[in-house]
C-alpha atoms as a PDB file:
ATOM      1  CA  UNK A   1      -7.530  39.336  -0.317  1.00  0.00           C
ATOM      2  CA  UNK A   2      -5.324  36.898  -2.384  1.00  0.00           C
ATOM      3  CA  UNK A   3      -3.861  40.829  -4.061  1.00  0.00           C
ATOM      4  CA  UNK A   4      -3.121  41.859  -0.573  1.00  0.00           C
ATOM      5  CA  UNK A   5      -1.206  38.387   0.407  1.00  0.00           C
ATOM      6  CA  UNK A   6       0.842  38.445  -3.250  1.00  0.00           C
ATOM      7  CA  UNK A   7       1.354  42.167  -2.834  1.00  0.00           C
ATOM      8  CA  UNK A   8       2.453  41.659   0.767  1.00  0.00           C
ATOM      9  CA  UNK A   9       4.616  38.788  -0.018  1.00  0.00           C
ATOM     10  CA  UNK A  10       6.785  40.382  -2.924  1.00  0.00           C
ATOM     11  CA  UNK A  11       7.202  43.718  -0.331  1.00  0.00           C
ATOM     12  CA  UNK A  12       8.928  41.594   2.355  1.00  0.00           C
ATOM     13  CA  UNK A  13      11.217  40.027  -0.351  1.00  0.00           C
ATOM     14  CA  UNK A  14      12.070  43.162  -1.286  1.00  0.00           C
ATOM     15  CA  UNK A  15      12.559  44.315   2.672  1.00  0.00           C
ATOM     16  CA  UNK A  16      14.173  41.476   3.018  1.00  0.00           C
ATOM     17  CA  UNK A  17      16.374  42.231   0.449  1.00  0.00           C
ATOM     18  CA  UNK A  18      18.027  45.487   1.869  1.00  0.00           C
ATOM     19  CA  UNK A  19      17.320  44.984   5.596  1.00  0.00           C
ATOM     20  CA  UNK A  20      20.466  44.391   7.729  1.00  0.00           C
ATOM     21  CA  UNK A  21      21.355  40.933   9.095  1.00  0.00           C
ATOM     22  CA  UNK A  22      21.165  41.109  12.252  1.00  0.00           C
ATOM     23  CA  UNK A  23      16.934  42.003  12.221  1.00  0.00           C
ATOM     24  CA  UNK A  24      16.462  38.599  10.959  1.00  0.00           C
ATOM     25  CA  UNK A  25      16.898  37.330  14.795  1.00  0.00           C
ATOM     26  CA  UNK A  26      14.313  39.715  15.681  1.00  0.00           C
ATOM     27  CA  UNK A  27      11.835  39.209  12.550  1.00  0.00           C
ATOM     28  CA  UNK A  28      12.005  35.441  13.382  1.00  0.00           C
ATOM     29  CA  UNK A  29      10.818  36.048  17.155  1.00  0.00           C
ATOM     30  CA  UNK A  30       8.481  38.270  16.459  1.00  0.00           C
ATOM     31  CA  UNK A  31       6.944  36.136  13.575  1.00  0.00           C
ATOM     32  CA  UNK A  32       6.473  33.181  16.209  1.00  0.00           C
ATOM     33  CA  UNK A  33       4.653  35.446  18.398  1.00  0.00           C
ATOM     34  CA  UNK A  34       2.731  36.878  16.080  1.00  0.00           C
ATOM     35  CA  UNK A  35       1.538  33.101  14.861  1.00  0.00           C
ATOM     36  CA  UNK A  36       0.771  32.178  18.610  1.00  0.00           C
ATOM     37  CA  UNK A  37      -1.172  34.989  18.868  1.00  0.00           C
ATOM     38  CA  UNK A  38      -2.955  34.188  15.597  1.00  0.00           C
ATOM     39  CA  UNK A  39      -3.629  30.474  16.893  1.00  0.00           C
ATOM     40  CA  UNK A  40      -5.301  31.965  20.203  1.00  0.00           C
ATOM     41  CA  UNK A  41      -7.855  34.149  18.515  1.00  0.00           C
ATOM     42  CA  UNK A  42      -8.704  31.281  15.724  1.00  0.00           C
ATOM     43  CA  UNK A  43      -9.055  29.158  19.462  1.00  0.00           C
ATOM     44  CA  UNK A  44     -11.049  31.667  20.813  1.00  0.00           C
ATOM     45  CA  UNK A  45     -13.079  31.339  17.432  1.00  0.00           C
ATOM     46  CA  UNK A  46     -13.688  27.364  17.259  1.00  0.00           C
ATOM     47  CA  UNK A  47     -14.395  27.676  21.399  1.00  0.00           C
ATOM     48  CA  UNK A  48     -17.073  30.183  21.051  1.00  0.00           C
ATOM     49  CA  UNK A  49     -18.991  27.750  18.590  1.00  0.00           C
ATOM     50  CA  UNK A  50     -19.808  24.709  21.207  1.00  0.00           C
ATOM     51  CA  UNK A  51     -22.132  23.188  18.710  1.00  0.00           C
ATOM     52  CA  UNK A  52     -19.078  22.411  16.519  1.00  0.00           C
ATOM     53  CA  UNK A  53     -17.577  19.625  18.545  1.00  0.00           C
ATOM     54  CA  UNK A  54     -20.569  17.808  18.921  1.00  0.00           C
ATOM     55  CA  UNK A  55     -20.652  17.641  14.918  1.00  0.00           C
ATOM     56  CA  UNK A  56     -17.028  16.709  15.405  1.00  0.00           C
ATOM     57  CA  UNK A  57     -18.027  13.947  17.368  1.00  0.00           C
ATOM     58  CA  UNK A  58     -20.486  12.511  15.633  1.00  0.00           C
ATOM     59  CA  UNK A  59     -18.355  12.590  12.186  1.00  0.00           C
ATOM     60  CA  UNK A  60     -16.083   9.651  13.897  1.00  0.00           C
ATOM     61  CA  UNK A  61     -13.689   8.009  11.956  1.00  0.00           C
ATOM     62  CA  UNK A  62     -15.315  10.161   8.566  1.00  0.00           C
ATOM     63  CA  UNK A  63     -12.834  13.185  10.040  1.00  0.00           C
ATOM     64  CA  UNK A  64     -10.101  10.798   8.468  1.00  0.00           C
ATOM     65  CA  UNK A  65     -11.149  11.024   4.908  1.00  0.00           C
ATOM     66  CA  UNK A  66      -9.460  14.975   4.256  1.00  0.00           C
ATOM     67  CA  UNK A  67      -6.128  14.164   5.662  1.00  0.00           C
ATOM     68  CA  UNK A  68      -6.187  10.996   4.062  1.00  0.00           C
ATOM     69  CA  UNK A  69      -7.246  12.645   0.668  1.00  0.00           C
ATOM     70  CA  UNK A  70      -4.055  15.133   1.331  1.00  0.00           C
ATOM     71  CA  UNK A  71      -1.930  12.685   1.874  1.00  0.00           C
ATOM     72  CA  UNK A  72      -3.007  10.711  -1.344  1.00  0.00           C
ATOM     73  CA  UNK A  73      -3.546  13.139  -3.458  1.00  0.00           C
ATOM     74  CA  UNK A  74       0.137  15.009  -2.677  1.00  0.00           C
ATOM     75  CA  UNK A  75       1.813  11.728  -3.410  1.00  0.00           C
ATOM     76  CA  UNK A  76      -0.039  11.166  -6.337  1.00  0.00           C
ATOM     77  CA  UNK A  77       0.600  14.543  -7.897  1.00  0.00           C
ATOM     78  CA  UNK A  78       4.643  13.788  -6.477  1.00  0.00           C
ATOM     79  CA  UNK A  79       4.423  10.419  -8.844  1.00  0.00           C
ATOM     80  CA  UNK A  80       2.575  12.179 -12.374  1.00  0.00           C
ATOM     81  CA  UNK A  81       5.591  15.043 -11.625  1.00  0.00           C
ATOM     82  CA  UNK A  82       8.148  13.048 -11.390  1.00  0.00           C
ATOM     83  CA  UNK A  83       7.012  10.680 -14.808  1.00  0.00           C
ATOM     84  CA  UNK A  84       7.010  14.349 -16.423  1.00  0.00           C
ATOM     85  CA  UNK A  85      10.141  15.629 -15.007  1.00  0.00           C
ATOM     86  CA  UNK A  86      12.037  11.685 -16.201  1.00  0.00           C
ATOM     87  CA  UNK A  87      12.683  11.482 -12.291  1.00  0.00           C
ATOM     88  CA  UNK A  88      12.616   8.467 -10.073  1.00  0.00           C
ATOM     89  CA  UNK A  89       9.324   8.273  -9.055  1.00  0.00           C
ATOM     90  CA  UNK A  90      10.094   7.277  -5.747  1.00  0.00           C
ATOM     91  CA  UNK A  91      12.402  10.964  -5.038  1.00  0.00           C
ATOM     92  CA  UNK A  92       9.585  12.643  -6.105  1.00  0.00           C
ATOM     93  CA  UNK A  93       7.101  10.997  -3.831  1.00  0.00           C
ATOM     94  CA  UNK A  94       9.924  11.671  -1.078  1.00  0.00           C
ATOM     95  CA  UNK A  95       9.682  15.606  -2.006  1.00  0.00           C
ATOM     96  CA  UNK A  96       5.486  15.908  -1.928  1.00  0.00           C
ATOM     97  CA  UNK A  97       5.392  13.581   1.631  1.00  0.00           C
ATOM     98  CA  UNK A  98       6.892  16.956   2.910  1.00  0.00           C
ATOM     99  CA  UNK A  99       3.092  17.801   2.493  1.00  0.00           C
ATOM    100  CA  UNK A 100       4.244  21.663   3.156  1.00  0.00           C
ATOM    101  CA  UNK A 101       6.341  21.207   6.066  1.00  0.00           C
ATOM    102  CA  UNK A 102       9.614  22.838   4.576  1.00  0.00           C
ATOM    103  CA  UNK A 103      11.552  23.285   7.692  1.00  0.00           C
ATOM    104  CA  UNK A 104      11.862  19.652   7.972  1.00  0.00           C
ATOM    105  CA  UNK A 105      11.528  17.913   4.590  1.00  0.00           C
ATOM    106  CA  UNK A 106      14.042  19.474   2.797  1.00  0.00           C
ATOM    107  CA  UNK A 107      16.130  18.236   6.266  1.00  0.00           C
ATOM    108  CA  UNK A 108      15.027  14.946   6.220  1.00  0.00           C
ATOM    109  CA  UNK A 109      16.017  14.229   2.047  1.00  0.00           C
ATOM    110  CA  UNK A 110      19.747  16.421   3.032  1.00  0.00           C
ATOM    111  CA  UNK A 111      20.391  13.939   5.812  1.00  0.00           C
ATOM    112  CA  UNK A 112      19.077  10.596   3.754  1.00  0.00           C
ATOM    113  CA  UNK A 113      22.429  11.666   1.276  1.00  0.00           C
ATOM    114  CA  UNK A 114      20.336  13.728  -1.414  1.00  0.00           C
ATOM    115  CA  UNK A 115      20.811  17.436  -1.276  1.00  0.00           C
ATOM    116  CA  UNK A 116      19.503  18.389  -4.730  1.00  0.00           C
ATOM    117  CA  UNK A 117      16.246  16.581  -3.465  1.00  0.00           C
ATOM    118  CA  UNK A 118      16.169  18.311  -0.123  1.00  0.00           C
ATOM    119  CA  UNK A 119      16.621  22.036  -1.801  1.00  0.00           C
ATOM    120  CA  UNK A 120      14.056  20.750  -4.576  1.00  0.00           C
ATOM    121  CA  UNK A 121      11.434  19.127  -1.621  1.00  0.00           C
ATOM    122  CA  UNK A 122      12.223  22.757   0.444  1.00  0.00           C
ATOM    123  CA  UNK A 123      11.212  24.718  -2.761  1.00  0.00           C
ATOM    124  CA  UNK A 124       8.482  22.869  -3.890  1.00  0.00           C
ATOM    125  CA  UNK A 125       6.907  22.979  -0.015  1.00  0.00           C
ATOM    126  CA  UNK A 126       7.840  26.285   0.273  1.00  0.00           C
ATOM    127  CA  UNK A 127       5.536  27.220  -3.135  1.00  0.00           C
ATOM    128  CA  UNK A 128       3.011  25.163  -1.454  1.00  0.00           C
ATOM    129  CA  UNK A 129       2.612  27.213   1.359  1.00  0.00           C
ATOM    130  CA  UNK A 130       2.217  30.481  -0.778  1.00  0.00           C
ATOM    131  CA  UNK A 131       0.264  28.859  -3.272  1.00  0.00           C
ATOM    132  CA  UNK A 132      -2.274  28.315  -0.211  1.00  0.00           C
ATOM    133  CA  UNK A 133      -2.655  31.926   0.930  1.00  0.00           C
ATOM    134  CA  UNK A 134      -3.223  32.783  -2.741  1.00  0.00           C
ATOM    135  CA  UNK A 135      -5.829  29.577  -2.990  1.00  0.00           C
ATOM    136  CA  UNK A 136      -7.736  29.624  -0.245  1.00  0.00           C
ATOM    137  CA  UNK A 137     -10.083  32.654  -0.762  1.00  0.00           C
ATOM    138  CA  UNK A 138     -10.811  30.878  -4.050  1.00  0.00           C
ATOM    139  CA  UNK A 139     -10.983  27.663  -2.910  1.00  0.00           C
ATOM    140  CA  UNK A 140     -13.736  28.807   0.176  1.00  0.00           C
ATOM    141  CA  UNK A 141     -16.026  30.148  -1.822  1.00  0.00           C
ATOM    142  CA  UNK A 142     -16.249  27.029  -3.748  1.00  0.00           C
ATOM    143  CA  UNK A 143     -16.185  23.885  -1.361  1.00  0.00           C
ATOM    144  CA  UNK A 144     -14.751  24.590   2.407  1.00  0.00           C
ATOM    145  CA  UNK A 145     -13.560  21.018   2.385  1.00  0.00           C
ATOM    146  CA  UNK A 146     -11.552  21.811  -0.762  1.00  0.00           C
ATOM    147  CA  UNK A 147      -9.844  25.009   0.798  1.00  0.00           C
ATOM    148  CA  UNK A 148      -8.231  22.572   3.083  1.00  0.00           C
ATOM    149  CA  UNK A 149      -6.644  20.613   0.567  1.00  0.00           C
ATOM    150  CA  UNK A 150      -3.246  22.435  -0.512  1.00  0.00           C
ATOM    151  CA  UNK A 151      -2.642  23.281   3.364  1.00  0.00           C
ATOM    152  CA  UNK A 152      -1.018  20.147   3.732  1.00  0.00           C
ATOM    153  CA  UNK A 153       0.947  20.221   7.083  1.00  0.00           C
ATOM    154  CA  UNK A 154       0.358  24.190   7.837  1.00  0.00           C
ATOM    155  CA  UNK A 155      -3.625  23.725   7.829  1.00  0.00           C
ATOM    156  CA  UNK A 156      -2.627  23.776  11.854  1.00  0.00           C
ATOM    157  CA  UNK A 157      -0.679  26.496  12.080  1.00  0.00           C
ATOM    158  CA  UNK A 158       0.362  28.970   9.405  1.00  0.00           C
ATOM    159  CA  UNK A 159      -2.680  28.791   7.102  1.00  0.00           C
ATOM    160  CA  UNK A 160      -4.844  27.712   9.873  1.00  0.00           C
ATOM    161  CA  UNK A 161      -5.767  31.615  10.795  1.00  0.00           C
ATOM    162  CA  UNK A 162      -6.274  32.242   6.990  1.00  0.00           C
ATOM    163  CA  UNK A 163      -8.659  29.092   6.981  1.00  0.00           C
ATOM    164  CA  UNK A 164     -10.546  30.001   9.517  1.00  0.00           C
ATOM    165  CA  UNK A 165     -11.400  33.520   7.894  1.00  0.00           C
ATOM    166  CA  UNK A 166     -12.485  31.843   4.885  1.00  0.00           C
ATOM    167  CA  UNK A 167     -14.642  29.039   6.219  1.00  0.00           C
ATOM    168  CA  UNK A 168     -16.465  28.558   9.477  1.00  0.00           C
ATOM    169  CA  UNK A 169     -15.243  27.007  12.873  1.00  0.00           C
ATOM    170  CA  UNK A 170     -16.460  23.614  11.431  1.00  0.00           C
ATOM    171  CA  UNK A 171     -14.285  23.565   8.659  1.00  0.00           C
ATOM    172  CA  UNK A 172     -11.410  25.713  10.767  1.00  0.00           C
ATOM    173  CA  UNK A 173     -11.107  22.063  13.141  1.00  0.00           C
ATOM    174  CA  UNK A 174     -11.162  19.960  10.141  1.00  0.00           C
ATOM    175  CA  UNK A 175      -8.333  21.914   9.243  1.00  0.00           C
ATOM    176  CA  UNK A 176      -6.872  21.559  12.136  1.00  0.00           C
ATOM    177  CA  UNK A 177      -7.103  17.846  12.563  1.00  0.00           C
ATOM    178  CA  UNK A 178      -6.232  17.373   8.836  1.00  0.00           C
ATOM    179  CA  UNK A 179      -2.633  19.288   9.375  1.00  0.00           C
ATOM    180  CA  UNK A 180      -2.469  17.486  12.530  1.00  0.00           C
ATOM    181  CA  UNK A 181      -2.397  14.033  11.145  1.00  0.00           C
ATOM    182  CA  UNK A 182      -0.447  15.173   8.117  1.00  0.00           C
ATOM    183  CA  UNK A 183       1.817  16.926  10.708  1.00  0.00           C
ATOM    184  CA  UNK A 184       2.696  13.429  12.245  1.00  0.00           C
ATOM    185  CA  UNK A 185       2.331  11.747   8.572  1.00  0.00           C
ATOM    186  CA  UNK A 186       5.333  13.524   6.694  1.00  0.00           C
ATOM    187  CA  UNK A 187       8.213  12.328   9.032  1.00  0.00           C
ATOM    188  CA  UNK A 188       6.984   9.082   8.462  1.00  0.00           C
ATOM    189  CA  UNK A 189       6.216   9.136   4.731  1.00  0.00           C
ATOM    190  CA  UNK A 190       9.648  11.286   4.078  1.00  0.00           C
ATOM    191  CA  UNK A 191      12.259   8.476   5.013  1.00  0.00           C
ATOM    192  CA  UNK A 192      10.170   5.858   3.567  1.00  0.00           C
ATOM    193  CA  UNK A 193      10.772   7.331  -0.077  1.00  0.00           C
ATOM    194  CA  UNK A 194      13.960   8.323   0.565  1.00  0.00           C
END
């Protein structure tokens, strides 16, 4: 499956490359759609399974610990990167708190008066997101828990579908939860580095 996500990856670049401008209005519409239609069937998936919220339940505050592992492990690997790269530590802990949200982090670092950082925090959690639909089948059949790791932010929405075809529901609303809470993390954690 990870072939069929690289090979279907470089064939839009290369659609994208000599399709007209004004489709991209329409691609970017119909991509939405397609996601929220994606998200309803991996709902319909983690519904079906009732005996998955109980487990939920009675995990408590332990539901924390993959988010929080995310979240700590993405800045850590933002702090070795940046002592490799001779950065400030502190911009590159500002680019990995984007924890995959791209749309928004690259924003955020623009806005705070550093626009190399923002294209470099874009790039970097734009990579992340591809590097996770390449990952992920590898990932699954190794530790579920794992898979959920380099979702970051999309583990509830983009990658969420691709998670839940990997794992089980069980792991699909850890997932969920985990992108959640780094969802609400990264605008937080963005402007704090900045």
């Amino acid at each position: 499956m990870s072939k069929a996500i690289l090979i279907a990856l470089v064939l839009g670049i290369g659609a994208g490359v000599v399709m007209p401008e004004g489709v991209s209005g329409f691609l970017d519409t119909a991509s939405s759609y397609m996601l929220l239609i994606l998200l309803f069937s991996v709902g319909i998936d983690m519904g079906v399974n009732r005996e998955v919220f109980g487990q939920i339940r009675r995990m408590g505050l332990r539901i924390l610990v993959i988010p929080l592992g995310v979240v700590l492990g993405s800045l850590a690997g933002g702090a070795v990167c940046a002592m490799i790269l001779r950065m400030d530590v502190k911009e590159g802990l500002a680019i990995t708190s984007g924890l995959g949200w791209y749309s928004l982090s690259g924003i955020l670092m623009t806005e705070a008066g550093n626009p190399i950082g923002g294209t470099i925090s874009f790039l970097s959690n734009v990579f992340r997101e591809v590097l996770t639909f390449l990952l992920v089948p590898v990932l699954a059949g190794r530790n579920v828990y794992t898979a959920i790791a380099p979702a970051g932010a999309t583990a509830m929405d983009t990658t969420l579908p691709l998670l839940s075809k990997y794992t089980d529901s069980k792991t699909a609303i850890l997932a969920f939860v985990s992108g959640v809470i780094c969802t609400l993390a990264m605008p937080v954690l963005v402007p704090l580095f900045c």
